[in-house]
PDB file of N, CA and C in Angstrom:
ATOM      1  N   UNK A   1      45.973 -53.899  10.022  1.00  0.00           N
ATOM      2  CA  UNK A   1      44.619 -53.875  10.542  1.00  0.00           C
ATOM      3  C   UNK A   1      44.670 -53.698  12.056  1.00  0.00           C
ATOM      4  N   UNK A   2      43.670 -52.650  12.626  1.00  0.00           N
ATOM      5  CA  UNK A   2      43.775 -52.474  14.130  1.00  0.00           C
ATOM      6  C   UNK A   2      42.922 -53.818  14.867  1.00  0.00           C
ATOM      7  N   UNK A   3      43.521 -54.332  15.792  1.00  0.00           N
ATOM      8  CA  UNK A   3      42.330 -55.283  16.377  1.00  0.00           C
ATOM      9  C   UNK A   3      42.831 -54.539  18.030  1.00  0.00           C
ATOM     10  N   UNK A   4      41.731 -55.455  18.914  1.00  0.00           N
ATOM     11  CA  UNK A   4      41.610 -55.687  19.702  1.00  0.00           C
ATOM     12  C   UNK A   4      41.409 -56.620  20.604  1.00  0.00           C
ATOM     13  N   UNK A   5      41.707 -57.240  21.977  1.00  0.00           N
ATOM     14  CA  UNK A   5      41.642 -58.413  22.675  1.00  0.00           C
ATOM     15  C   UNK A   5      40.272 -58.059  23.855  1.00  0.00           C
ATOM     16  N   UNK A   6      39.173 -59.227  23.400  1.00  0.00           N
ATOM     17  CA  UNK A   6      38.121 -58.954  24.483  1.00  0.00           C
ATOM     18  C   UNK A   6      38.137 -60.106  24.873  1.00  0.00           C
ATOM     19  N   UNK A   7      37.856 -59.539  26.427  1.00  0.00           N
ATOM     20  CA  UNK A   7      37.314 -61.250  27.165  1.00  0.00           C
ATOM     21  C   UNK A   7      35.931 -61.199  27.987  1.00  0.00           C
ATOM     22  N   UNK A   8      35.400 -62.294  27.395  1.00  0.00           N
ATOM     23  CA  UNK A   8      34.222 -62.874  27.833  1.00  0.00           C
ATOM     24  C   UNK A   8      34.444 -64.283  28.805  1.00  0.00           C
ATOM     25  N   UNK A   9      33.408 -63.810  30.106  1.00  0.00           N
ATOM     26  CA  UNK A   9      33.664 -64.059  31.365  1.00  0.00           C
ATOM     27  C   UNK A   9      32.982 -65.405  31.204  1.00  0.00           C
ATOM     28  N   UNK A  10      33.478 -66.423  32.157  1.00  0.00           N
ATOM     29  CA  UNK A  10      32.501 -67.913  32.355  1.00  0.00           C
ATOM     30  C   UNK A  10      31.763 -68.067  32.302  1.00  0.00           C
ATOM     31  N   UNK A  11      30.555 -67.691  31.299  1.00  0.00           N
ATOM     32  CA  UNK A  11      28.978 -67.761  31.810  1.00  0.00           C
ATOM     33  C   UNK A  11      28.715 -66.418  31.879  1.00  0.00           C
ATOM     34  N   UNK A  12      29.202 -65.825  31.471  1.00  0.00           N
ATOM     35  CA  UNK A  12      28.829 -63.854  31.192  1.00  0.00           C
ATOM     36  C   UNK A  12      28.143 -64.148  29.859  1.00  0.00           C
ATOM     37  N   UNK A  13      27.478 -63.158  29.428  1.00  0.00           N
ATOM     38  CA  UNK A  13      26.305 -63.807  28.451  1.00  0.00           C
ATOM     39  C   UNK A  13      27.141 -62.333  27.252  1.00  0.00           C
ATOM     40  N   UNK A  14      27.649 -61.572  27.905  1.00  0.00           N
ATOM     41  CA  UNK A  14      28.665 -59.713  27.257  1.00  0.00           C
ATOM     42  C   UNK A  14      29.783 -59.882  27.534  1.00  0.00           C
ATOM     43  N   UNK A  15      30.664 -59.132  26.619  1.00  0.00           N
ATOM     44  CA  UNK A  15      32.005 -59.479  27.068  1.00  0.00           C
ATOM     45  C   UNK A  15      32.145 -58.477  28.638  1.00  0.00           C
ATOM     46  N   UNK A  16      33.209 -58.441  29.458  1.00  0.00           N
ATOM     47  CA  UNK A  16      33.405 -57.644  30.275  1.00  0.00           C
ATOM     48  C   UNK A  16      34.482 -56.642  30.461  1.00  0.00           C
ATOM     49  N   UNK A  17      35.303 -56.666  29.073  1.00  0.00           N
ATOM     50  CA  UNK A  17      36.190 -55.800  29.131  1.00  0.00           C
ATOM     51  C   UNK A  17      37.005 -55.814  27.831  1.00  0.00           C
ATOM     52  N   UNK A  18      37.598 -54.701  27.195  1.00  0.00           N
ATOM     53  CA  UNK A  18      38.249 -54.666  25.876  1.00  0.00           C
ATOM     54  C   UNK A  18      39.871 -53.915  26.147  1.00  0.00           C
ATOM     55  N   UNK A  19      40.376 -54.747  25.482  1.00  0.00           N
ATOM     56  CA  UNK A  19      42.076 -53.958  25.613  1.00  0.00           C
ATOM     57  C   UNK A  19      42.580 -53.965  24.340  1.00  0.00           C
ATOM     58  N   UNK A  20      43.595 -52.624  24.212  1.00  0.00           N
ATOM     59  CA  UNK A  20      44.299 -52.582  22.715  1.00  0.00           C
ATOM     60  C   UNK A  20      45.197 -53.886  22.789  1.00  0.00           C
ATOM     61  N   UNK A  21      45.751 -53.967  23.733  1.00  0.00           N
ATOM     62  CA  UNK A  21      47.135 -54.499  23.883  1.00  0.00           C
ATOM     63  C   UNK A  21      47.210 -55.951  24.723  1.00  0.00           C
ATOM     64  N   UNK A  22      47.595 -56.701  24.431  1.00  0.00           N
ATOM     65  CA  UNK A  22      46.756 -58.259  25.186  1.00  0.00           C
ATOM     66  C   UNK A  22      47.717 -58.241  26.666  1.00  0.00           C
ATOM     67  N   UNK A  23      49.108 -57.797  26.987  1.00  0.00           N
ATOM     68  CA  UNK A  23      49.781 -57.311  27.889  1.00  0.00           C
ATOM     69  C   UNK A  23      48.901 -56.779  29.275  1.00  0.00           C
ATOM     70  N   UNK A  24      48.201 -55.693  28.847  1.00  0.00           N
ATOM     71  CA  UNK A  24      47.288 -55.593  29.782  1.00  0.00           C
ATOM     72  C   UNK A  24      45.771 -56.471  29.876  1.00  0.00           C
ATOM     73  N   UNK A  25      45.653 -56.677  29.226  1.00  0.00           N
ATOM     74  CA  UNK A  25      44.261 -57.755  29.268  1.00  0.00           C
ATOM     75  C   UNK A  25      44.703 -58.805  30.307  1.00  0.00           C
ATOM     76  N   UNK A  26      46.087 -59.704  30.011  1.00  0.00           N
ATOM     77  CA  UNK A  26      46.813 -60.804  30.798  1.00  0.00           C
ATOM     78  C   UNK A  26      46.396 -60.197  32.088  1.00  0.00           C
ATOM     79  N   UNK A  27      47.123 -59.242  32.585  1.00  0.00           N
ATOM     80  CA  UNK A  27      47.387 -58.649  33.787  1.00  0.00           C
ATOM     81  C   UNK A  27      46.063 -58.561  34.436  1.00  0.00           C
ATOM     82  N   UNK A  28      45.514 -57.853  33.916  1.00  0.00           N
ATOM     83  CA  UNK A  28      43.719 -57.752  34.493  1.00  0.00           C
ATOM     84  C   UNK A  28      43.643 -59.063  34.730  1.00  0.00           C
ATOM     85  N   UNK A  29      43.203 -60.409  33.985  1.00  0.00           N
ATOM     86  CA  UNK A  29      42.666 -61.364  34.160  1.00  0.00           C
ATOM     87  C   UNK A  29      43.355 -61.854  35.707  1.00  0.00           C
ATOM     88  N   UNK A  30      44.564 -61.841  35.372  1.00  0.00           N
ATOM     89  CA  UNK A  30      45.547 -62.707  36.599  1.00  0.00           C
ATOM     90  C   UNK A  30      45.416 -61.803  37.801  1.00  0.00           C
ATOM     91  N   UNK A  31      45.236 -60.698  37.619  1.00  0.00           N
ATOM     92  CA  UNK A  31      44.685 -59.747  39.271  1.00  0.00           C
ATOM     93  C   UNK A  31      43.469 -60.034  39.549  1.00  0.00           C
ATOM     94  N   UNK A  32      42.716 -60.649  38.963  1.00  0.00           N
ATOM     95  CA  UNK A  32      41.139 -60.609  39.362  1.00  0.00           C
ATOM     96  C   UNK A  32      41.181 -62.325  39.343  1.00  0.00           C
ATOM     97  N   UNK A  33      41.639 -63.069  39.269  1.00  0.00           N
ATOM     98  CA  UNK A  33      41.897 -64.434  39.022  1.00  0.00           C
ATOM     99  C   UNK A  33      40.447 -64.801  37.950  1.00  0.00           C
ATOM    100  N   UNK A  34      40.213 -64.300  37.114  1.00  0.00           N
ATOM    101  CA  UNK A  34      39.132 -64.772  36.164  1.00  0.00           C
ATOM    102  C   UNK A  34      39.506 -65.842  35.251  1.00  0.00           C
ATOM    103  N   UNK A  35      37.991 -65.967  34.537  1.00  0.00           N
ATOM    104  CA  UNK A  35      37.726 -67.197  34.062  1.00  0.00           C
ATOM    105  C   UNK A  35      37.484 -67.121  32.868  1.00  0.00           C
ATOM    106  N   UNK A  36      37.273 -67.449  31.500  1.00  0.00           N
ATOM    107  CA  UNK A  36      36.784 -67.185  30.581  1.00  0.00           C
ATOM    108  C   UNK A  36      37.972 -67.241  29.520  1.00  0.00           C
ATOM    109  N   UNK A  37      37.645 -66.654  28.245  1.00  0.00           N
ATOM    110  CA  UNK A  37      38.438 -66.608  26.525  1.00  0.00           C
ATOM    111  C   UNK A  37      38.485 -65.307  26.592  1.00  0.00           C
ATOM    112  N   UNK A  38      39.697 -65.115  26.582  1.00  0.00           N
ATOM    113  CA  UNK A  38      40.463 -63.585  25.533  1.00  0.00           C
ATOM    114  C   UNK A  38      40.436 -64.021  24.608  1.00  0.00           C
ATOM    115  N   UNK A  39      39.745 -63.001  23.119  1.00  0.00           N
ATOM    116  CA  UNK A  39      39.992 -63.036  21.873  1.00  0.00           C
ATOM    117  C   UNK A  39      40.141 -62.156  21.139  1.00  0.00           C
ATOM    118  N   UNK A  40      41.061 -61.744  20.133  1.00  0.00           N
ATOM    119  CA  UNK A  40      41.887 -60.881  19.361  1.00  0.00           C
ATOM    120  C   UNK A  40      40.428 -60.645  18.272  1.00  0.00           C
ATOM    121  N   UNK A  41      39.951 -59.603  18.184  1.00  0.00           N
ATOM    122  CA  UNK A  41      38.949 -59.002  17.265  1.00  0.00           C
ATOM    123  C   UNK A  41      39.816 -58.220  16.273  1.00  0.00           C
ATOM    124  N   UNK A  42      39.011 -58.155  14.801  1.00  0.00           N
ATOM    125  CA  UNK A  42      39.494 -56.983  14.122  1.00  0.00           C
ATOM    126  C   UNK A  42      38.806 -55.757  14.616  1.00  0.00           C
ATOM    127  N   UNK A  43      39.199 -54.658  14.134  1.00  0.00           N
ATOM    128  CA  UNK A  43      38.547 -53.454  14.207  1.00  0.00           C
ATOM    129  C   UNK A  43      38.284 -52.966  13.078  1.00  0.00           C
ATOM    130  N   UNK A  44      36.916 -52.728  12.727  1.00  0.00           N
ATOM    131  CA  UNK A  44      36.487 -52.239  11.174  1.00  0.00           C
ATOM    132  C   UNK A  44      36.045 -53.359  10.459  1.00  0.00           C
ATOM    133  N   UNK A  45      35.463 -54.393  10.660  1.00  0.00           N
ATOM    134  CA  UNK A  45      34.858 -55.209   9.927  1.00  0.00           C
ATOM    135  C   UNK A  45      34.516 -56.661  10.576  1.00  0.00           C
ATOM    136  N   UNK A  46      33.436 -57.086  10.192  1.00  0.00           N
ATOM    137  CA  UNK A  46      33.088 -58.447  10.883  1.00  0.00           C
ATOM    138  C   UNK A  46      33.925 -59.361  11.220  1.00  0.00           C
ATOM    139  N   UNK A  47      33.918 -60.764  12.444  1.00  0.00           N
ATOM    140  CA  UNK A  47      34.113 -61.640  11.800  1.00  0.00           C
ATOM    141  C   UNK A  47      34.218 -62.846  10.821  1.00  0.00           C
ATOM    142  N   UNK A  48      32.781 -62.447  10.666  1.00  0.00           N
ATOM    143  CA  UNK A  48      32.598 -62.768   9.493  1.00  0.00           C
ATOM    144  C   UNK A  48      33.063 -62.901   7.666  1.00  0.00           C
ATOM    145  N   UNK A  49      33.199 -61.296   8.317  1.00  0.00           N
ATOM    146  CA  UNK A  49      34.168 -60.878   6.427  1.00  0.00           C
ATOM    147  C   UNK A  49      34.889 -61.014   6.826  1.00  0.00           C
ATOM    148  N   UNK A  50      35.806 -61.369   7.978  1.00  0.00           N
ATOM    149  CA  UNK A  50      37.197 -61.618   8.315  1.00  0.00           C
ATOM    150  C   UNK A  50      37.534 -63.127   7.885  1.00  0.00           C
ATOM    151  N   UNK A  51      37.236 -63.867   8.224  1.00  0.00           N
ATOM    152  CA  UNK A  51      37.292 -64.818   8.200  1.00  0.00           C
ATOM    153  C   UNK A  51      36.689 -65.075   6.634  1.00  0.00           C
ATOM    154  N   UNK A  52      36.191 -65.212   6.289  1.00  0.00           N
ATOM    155  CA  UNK A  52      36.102 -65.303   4.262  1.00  0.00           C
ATOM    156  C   UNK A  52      36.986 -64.604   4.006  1.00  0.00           C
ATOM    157  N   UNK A  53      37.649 -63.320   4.036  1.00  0.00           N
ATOM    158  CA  UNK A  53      38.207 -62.511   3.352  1.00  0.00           C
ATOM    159  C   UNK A  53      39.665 -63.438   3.422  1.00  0.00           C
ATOM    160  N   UNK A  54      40.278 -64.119   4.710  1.00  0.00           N
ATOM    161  CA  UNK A  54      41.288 -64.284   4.750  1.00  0.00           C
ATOM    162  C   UNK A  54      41.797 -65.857   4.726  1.00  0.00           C
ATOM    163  N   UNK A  55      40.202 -66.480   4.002  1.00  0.00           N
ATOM    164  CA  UNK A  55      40.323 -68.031   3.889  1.00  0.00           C
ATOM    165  C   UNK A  55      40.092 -68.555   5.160  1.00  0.00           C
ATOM    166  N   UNK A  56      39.508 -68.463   6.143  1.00  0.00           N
ATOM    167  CA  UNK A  56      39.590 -69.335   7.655  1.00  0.00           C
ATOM    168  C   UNK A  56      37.803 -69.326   7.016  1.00  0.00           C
ATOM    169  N   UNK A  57      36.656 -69.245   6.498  1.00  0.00           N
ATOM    170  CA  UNK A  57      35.707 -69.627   6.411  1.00  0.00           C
ATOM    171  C   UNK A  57      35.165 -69.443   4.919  1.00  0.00           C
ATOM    172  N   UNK A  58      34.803 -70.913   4.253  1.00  0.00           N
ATOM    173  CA  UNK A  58      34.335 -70.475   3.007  1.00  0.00           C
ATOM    174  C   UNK A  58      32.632 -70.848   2.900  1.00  0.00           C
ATOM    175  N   UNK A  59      32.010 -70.000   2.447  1.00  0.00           N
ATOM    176  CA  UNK A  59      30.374 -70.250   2.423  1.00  0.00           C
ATOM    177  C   UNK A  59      30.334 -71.287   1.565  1.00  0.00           C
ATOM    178  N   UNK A  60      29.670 -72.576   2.177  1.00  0.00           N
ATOM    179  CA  UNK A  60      29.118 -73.821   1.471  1.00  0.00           C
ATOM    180  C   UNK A  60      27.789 -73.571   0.815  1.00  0.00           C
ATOM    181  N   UNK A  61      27.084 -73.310   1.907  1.00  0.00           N
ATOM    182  CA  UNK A  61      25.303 -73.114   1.473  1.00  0.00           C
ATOM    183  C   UNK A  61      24.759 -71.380   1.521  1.00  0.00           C
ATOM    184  N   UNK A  62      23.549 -71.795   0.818  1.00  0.00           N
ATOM    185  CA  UNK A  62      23.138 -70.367   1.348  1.00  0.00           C
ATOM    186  C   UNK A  62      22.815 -69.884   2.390  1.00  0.00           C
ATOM    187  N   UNK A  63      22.290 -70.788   3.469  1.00  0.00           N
ATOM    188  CA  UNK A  63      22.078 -70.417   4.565  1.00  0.00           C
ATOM    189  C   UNK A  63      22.943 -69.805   5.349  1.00  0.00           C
ATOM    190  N   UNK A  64      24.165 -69.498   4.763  1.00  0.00           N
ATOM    191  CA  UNK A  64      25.557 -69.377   5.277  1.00  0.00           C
ATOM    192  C   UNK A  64      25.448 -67.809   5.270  1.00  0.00           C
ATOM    193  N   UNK A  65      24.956 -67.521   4.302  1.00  0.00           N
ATOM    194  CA  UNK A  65      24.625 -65.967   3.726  1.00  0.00           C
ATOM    195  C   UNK A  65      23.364 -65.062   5.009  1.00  0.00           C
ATOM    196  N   UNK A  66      23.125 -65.725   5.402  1.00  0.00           N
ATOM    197  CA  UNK A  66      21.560 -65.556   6.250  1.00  0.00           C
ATOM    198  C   UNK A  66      22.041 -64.836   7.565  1.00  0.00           C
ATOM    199  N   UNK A  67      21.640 -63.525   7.762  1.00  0.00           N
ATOM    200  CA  UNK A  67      21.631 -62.427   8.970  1.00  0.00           C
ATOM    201  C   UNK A  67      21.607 -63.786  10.401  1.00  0.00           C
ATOM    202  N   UNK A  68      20.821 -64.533  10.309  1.00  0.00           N
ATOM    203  CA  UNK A  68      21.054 -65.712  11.806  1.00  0.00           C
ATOM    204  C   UNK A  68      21.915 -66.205  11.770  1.00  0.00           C
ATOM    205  N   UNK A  69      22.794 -66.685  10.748  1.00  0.00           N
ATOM    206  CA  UNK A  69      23.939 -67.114  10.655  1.00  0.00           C
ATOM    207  C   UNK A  69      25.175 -66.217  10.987  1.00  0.00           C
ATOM    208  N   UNK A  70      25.186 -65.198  10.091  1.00  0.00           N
ATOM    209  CA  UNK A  70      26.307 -64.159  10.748  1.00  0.00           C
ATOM    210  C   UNK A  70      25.903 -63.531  12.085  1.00  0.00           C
ATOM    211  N   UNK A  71      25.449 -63.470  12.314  1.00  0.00           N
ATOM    212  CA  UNK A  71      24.854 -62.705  13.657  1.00  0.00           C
ATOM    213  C   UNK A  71      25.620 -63.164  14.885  1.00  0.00           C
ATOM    214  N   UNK A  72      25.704 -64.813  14.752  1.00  0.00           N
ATOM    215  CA  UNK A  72      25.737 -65.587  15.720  1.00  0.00           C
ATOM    216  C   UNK A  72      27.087 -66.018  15.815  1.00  0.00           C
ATOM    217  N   UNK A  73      27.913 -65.886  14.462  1.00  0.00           N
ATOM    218  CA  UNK A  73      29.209 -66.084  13.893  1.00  0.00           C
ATOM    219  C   UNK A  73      30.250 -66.043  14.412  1.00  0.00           C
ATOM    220  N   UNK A  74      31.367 -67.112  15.071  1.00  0.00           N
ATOM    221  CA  UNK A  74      32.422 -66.592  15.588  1.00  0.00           C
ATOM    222  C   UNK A  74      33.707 -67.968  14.860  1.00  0.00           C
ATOM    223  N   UNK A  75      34.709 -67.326  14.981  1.00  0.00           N
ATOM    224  CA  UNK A  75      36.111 -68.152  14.403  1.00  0.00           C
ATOM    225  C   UNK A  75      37.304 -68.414  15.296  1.00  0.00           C
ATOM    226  N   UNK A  76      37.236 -70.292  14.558  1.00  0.00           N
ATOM    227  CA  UNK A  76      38.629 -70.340  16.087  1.00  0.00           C
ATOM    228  C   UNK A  76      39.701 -69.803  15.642  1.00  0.00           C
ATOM    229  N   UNK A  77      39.972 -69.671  14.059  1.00  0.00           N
ATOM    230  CA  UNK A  77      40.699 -68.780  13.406  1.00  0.00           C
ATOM    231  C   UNK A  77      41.455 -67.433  14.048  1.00  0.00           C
ATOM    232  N   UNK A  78      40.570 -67.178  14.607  1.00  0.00           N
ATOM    233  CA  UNK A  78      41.045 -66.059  15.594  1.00  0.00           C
ATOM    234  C   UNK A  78      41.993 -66.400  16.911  1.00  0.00           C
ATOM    235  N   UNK A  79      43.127 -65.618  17.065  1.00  0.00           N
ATOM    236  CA  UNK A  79      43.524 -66.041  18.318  1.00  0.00           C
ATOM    237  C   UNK A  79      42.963 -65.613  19.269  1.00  0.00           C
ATOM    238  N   UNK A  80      42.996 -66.604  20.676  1.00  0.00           N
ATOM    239  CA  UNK A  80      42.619 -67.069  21.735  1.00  0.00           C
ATOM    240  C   UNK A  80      43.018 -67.410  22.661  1.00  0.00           C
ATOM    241  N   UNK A  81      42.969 -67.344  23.703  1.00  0.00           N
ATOM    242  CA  UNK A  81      43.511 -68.130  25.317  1.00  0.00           C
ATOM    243  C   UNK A  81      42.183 -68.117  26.076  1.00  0.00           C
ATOM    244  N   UNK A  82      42.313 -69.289  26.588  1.00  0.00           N
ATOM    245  CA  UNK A  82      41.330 -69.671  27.968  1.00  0.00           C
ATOM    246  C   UNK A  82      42.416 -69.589  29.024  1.00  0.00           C
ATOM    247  N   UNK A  83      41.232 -69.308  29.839  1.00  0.00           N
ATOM    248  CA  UNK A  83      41.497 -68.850  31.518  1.00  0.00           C
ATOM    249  C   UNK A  83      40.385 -68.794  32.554  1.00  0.00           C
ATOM    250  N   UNK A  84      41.212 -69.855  33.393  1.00  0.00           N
ATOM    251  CA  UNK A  84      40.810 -70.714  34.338  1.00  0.00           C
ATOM    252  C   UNK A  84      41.447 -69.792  36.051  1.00  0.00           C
ATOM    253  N   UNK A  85      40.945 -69.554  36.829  1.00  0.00           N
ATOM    254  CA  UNK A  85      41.209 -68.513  38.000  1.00  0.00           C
ATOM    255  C   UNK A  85      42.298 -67.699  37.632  1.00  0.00           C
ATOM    256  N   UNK A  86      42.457 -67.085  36.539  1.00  0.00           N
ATOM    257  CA  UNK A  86      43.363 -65.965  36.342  1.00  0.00           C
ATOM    258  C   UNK A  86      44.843 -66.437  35.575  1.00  0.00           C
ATOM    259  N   UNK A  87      44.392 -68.095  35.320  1.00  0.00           N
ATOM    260  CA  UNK A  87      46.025 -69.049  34.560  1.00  0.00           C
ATOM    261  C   UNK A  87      45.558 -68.953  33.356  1.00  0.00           C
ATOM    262  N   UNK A  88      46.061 -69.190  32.266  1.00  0.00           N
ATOM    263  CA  UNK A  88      45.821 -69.914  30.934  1.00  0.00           C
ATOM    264  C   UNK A  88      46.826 -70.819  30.818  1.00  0.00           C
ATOM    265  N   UNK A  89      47.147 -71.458  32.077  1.00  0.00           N
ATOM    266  CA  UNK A  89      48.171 -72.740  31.853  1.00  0.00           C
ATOM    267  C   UNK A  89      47.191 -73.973  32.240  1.00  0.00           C
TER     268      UNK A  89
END
């Protein structure tokens, strides 16, 4: 499966930038000393169906099923790093 690594900035409401390769994503962050979560997306399908499809989320209720619910949808399932002036240490 192709993914991708986006990071969304401290209080950026959009992400601000997308990389194939998390190598360069690192690098960007630590030259610009930014703030915020890099996170590894699939490409070609929600996180949503990602996460059911691969057991990291199972629908309890129906409301679970509901366009406001997925819409809004995200998984810690997914890998991640925070970053704090350009560290994730």
């Amino acid at each position: 499966m192709k993914e991708v690594w986006v990071f969304n900035g401290a209080e950026g409401r959009f992400p601000s930038a997308v990389f194939l390769e998390l190598g360069g994503a690192e690098e960007w962050i630590k030259n610009n000393g930014l703030s915020g979560v890099l996170t590894k997306y699939p490409v070609g399908i929600s996180v949503y169906d990602w996460a059911v499809k691969n057991g990291h989320f199972c629908i309890k209720s129906e409301k679970e099923k509901f366009s406001v619910f997925i819409q809004k949808f995200s998984s810690a399932a997914q890998e991640h790093f925070h970053f704090e002036s350009g560290s994730s240490e």
